[in-house]
PDB file of N, CA and C in Angstrom:
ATOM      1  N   UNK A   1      74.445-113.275 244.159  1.00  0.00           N
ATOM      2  CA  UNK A   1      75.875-113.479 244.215  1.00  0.00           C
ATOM      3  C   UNK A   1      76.502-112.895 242.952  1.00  0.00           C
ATOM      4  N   UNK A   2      77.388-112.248 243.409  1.00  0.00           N
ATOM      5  CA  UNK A   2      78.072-111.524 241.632  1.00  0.00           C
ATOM      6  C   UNK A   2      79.660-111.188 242.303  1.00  0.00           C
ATOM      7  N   UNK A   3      80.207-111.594 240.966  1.00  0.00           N
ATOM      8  CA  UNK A   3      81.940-111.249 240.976  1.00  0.00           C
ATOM      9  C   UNK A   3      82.112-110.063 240.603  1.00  0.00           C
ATOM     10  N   UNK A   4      83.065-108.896 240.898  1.00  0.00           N
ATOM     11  CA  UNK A   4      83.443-108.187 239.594  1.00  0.00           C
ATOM     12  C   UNK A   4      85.181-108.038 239.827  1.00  0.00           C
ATOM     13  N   UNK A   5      85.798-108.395 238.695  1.00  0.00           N
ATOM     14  CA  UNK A   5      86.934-108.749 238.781  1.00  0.00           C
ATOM     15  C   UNK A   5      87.659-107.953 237.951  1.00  0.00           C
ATOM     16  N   UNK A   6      89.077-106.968 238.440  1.00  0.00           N
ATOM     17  CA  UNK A   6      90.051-106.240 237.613  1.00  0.00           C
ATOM     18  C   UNK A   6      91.409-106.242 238.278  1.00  0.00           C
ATOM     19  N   UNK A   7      92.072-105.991 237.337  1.00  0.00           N
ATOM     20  CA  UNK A   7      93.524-106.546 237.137  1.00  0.00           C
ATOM     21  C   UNK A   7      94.398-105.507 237.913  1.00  0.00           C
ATOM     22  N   UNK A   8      95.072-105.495 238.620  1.00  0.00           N
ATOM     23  CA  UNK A   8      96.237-104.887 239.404  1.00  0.00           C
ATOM     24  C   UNK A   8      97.414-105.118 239.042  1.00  0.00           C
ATOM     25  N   UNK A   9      98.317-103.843 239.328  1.00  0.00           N
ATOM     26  CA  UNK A   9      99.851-103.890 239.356  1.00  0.00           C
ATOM     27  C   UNK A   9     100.183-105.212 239.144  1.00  0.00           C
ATOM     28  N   UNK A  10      99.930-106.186 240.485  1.00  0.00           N
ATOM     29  CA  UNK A  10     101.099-107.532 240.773  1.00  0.00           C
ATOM     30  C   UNK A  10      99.570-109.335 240.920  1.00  0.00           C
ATOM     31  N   UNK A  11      98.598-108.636 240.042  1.00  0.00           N
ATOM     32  CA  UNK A  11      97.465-109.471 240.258  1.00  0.00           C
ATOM     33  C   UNK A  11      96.311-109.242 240.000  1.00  0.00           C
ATOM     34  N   UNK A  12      95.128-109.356 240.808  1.00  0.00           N
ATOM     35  CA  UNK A  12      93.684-108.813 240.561  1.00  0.00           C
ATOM     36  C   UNK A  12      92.974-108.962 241.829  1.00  0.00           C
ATOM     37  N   UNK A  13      91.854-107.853 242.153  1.00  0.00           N
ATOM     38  CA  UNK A  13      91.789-107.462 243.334  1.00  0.00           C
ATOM     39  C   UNK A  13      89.901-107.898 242.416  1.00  0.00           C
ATOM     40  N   UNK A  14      89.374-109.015 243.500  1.00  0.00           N
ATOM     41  CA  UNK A  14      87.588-108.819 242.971  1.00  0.00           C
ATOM     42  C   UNK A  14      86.928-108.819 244.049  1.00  0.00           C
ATOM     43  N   UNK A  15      85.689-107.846 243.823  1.00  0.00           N
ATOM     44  CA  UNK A  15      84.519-107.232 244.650  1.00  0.00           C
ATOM     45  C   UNK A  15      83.262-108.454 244.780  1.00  0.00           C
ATOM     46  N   UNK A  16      83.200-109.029 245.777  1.00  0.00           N
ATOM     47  CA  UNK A  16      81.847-110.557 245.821  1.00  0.00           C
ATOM     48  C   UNK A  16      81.162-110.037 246.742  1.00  0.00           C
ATOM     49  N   UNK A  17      80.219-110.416 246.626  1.00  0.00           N
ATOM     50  CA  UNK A  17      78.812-110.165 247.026  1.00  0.00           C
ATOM     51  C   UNK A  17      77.876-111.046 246.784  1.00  0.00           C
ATOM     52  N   UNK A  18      77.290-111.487 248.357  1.00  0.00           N
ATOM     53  CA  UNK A  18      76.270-112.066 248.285  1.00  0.00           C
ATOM     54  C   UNK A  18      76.945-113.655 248.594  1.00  0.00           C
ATOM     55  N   UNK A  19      78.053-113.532 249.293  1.00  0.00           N
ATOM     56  CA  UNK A  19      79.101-114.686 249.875  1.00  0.00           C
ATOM     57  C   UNK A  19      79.016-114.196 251.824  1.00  0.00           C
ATOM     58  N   UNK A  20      79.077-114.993 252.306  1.00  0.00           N
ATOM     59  CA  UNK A  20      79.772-114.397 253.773  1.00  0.00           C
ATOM     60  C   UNK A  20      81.341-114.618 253.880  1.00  0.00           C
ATOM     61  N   UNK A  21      81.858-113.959 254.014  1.00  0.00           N
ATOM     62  CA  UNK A  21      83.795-114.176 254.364  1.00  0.00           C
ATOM     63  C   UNK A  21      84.210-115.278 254.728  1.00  0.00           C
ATOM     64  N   UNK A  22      83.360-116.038 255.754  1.00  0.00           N
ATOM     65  CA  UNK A  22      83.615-117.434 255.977  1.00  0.00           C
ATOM     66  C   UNK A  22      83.804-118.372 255.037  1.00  0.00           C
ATOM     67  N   UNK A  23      82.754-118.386 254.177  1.00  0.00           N
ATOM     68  CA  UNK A  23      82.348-119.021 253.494  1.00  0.00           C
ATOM     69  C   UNK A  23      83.249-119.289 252.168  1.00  0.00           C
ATOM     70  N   UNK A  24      83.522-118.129 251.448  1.00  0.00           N
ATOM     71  CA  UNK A  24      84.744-117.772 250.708  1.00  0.00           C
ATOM     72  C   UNK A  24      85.924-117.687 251.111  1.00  0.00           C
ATOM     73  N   UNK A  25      85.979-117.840 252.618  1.00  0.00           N
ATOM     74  CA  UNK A  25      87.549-118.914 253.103  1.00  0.00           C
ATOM     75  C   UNK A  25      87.230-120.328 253.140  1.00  0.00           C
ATOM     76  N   UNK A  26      86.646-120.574 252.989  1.00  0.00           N
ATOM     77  CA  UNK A  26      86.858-122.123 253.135  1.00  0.00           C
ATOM     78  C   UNK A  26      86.637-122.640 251.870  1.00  0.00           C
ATOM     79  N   UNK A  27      86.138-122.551 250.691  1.00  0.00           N
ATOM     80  CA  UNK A  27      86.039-122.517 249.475  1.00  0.00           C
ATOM     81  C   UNK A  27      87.439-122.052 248.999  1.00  0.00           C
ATOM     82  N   UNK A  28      87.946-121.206 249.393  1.00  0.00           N
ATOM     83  CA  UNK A  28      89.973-120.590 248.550  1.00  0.00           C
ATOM     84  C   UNK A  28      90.331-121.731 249.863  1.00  0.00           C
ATOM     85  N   UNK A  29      90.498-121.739 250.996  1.00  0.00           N
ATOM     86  CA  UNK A  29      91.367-122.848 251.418  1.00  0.00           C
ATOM     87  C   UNK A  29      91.449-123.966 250.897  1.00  0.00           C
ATOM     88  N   UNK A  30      90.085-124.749 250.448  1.00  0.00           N
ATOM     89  CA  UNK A  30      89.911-125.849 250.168  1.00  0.00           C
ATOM     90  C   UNK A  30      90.716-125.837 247.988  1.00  0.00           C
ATOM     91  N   UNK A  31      90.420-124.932 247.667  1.00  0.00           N
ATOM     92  CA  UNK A  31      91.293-124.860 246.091  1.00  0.00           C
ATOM     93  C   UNK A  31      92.533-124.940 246.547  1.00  0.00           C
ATOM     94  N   UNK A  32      93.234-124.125 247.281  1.00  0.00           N
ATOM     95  CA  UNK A  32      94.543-123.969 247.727  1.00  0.00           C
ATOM     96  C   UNK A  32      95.387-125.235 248.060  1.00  0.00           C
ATOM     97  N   UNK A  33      94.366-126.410 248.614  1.00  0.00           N
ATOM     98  CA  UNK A  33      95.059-127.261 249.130  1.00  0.00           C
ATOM     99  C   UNK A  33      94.604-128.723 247.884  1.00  0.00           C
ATOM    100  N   UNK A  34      94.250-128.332 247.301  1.00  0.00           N
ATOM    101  CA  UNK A  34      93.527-129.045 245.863  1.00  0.00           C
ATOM    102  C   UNK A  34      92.363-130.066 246.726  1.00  0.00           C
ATOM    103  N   UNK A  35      91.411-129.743 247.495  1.00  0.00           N
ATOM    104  CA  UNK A  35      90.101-130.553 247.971  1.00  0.00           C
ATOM    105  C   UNK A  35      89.195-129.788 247.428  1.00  0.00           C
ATOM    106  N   UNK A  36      89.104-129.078 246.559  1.00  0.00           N
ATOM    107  CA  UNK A  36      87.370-128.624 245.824  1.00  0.00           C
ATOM    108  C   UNK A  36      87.098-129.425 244.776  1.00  0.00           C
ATOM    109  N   UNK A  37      85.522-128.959 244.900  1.00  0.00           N
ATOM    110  CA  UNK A  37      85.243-129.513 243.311  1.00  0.00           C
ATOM    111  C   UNK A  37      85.260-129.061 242.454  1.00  0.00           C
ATOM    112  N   UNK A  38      85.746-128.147 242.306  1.00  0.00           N
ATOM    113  CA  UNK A  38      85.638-126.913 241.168  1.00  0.00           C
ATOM    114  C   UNK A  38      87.132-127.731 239.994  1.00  0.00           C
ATOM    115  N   UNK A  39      87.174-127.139 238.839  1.00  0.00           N
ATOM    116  CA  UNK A  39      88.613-128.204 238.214  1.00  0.00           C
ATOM    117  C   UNK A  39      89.225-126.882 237.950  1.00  0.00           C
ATOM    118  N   UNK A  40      90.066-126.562 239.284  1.00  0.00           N
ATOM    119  CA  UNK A  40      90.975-125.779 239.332  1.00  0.00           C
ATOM    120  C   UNK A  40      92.573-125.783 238.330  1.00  0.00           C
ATOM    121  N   UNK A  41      92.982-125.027 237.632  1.00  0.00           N
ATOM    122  CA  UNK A  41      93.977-125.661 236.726  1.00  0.00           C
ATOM    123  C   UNK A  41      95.347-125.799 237.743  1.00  0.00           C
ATOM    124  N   UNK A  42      95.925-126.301 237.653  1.00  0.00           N
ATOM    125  CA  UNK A  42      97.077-126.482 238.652  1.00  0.00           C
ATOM    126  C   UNK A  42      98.015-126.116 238.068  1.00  0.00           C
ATOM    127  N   UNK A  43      98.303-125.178 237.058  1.00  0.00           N
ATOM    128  CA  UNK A  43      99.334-124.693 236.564  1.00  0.00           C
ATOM    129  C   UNK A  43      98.714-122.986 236.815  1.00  0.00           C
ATOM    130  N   UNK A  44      97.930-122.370 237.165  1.00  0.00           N
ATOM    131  CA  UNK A  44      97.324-121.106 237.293  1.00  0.00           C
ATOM    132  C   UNK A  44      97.424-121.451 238.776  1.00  0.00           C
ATOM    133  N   UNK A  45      97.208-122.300 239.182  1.00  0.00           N
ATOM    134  CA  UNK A  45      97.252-121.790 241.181  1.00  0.00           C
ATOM    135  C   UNK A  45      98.607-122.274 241.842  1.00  0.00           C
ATOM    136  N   UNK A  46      99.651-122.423 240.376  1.00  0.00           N
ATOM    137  CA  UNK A  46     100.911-122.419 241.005  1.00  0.00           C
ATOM    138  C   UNK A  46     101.644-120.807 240.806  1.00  0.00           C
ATOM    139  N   UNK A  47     100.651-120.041 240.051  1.00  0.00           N
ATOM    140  CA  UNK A  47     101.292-119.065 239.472  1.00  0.00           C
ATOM    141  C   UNK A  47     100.638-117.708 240.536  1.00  0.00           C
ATOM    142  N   UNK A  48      99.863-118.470 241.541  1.00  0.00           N
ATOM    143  CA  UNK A  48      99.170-117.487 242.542  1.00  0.00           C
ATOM    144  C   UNK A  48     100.302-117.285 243.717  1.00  0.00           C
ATOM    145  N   UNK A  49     100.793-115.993 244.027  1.00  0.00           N
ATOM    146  CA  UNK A  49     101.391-116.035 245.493  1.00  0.00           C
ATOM    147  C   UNK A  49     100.855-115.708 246.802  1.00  0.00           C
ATOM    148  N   UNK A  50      99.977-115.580 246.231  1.00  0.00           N
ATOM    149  CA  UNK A  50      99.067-114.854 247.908  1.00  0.00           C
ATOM    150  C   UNK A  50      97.562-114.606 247.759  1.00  0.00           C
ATOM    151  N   UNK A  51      96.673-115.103 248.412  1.00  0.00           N
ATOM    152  CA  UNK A  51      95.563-114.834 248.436  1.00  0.00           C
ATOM    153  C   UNK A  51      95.255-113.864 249.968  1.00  0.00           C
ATOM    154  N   UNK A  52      94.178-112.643 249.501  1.00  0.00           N
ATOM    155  CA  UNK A  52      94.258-112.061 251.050  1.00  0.00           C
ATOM    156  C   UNK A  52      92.546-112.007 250.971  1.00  0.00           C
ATOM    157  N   UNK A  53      91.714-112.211 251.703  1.00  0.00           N
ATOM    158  CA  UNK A  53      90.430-111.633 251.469  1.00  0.00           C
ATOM    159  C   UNK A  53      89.923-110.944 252.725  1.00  0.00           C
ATOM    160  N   UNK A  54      89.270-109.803 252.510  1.00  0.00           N
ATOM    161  CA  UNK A  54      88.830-108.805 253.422  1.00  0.00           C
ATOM    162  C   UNK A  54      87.524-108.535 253.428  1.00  0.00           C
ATOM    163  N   UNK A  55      86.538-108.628 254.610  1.00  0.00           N
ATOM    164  CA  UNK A  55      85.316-108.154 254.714  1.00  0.00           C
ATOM    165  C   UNK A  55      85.394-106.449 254.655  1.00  0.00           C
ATOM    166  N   UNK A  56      84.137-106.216 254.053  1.00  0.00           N
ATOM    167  CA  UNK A  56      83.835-105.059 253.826  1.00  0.00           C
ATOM    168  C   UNK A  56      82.371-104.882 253.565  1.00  0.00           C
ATOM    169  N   UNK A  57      82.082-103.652 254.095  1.00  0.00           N
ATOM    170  CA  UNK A  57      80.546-103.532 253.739  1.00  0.00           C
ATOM    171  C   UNK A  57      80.081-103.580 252.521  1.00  0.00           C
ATOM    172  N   UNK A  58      78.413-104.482 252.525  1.00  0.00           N
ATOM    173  CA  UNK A  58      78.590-105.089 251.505  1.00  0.00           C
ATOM    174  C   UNK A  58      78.883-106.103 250.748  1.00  0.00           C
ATOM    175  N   UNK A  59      79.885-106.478 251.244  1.00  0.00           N
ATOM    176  CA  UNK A  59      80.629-107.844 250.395  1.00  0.00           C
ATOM    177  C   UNK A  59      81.878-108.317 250.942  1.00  0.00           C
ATOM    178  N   UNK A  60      82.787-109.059 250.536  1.00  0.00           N
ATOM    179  CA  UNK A  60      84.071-108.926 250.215  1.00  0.00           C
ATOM    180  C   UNK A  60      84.978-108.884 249.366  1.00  0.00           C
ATOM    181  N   UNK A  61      86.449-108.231 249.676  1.00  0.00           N
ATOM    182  CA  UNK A  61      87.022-107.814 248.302  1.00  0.00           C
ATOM    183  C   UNK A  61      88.486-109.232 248.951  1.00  0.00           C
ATOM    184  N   UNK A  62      88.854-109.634 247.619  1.00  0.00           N
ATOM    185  CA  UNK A  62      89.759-110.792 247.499  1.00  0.00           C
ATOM    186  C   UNK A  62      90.851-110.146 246.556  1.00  0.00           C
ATOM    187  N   UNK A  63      92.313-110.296 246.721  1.00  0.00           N
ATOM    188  CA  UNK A  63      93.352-109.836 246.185  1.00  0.00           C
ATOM    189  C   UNK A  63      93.612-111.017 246.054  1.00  0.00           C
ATOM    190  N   UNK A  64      94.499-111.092 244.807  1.00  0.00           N
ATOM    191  CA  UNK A  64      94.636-112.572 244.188  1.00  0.00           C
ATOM    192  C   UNK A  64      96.352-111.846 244.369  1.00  0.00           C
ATOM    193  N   UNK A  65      98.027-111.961 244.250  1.00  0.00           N
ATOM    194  CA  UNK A  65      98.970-111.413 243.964  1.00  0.00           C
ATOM    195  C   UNK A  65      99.518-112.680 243.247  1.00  0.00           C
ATOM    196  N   UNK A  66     100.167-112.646 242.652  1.00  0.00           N
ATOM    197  CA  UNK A  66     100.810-113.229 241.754  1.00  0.00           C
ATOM    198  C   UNK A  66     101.090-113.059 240.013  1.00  0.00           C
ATOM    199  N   UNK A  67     101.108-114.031 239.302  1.00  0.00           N
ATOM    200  CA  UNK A  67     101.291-113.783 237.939  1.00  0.00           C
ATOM    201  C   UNK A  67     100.240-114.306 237.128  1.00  0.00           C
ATOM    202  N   UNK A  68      99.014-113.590 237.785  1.00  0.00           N
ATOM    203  CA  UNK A  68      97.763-113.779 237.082  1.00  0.00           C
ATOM    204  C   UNK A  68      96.988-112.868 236.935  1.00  0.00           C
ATOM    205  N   UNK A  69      95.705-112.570 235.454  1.00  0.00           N
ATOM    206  CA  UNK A  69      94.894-111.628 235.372  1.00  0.00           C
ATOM    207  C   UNK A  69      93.814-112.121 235.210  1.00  0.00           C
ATOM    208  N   UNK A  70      92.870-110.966 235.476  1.00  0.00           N
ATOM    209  CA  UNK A  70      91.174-110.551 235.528  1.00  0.00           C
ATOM    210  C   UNK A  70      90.853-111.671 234.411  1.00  0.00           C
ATOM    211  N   UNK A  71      91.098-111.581 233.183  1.00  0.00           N
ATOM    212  CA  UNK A  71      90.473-112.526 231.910  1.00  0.00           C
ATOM    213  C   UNK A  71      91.267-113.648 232.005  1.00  0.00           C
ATOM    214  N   UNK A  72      92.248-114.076 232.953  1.00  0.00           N
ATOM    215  CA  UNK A  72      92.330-115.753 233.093  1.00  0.00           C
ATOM    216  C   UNK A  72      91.109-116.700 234.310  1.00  0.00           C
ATOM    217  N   UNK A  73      91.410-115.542 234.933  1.00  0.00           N
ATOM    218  CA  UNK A  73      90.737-116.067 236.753  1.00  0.00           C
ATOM    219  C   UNK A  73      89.212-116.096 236.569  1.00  0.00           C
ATOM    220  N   UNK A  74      88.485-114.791 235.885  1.00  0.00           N
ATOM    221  CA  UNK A  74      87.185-114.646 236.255  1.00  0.00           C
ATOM    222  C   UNK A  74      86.673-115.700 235.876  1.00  0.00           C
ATOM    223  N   UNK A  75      86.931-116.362 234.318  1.00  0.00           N
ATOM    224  CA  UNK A  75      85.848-117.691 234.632  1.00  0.00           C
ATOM    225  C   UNK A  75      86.281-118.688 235.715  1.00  0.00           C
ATOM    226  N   UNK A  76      87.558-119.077 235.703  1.00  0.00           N
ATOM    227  CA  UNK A  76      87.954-120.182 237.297  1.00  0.00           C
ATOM    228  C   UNK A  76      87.304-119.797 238.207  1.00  0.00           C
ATOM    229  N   UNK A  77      86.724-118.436 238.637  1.00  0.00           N
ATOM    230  CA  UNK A  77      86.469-118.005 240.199  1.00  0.00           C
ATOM    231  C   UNK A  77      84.385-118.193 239.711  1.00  0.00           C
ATOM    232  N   UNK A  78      84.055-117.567 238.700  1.00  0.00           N
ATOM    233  CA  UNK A  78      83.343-117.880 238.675  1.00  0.00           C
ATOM    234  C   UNK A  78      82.464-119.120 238.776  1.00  0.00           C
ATOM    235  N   UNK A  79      83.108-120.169 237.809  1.00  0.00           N
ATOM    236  CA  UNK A  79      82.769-121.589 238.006  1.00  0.00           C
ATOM    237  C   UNK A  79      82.973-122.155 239.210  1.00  0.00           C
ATOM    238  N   UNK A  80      83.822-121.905 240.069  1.00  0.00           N
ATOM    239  CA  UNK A  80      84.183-122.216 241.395  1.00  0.00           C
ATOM    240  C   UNK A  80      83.440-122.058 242.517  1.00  0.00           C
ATOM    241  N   UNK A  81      82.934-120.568 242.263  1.00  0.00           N
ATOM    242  CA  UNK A  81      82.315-120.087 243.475  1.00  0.00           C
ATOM    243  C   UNK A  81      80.887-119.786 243.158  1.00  0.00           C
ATOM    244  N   UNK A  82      80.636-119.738 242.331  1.00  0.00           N
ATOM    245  CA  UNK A  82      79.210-119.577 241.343  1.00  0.00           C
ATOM    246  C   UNK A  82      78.364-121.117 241.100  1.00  0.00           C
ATOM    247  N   UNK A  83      79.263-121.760 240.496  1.00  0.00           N
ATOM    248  CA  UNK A  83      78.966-122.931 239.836  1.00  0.00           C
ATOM    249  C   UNK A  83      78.466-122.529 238.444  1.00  0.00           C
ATOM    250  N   UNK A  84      78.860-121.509 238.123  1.00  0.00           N
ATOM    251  CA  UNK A  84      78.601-120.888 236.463  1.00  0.00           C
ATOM    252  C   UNK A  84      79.833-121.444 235.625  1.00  0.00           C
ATOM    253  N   UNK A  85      79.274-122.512 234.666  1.00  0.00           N
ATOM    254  CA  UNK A  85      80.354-123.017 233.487  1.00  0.00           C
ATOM    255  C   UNK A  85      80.286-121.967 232.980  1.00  0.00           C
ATOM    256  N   UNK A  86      81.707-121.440 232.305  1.00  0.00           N
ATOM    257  CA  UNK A  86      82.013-120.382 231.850  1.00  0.00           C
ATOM    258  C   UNK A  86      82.168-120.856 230.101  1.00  0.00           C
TER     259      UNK A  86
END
């Protein structure tokens, strides 16, 4: 399982692997609606406007849009979806 995470125009777009798409929807639904266990900050996933995630060979790629970057998120997504304390 590996993240790799970089920063866009209006957000950050990261490449996962070694997740199934399912799986990493129901894990962002469940943050989204504050039921994970992960300790999501609730002042960073108010600052998210859109999550989109897309299968692709390989992996999937997740667009984060909002008013967030690569060096705030990667450890949150990591610890989240990893279970790697950052």
């Amino acid at each position: 399982m590996k993240i790799d995470i970089t920063n866009q125009a209006n957000g950050v777009k990261a490449f996962l692997t070694g997740f199934s798409t399912e799986e990493l929807g129901a894990k962002i639904e469940a943050c989204q609606n504050g039921q994970c266990d992960c300790n999501c900050d609730p002042t960073m996933m108010q600052k998210i406007e859109g999550i989109e995630l897309t299968s692709v060979e390989g992996g999937s790629i997740l667009t984060v849009t909002g008013d967030v970057d690569a060096q705030t998120l990667a450890p949150m997504m990591k610890e989240c979806l990893l279970g790697e304390k950052q």
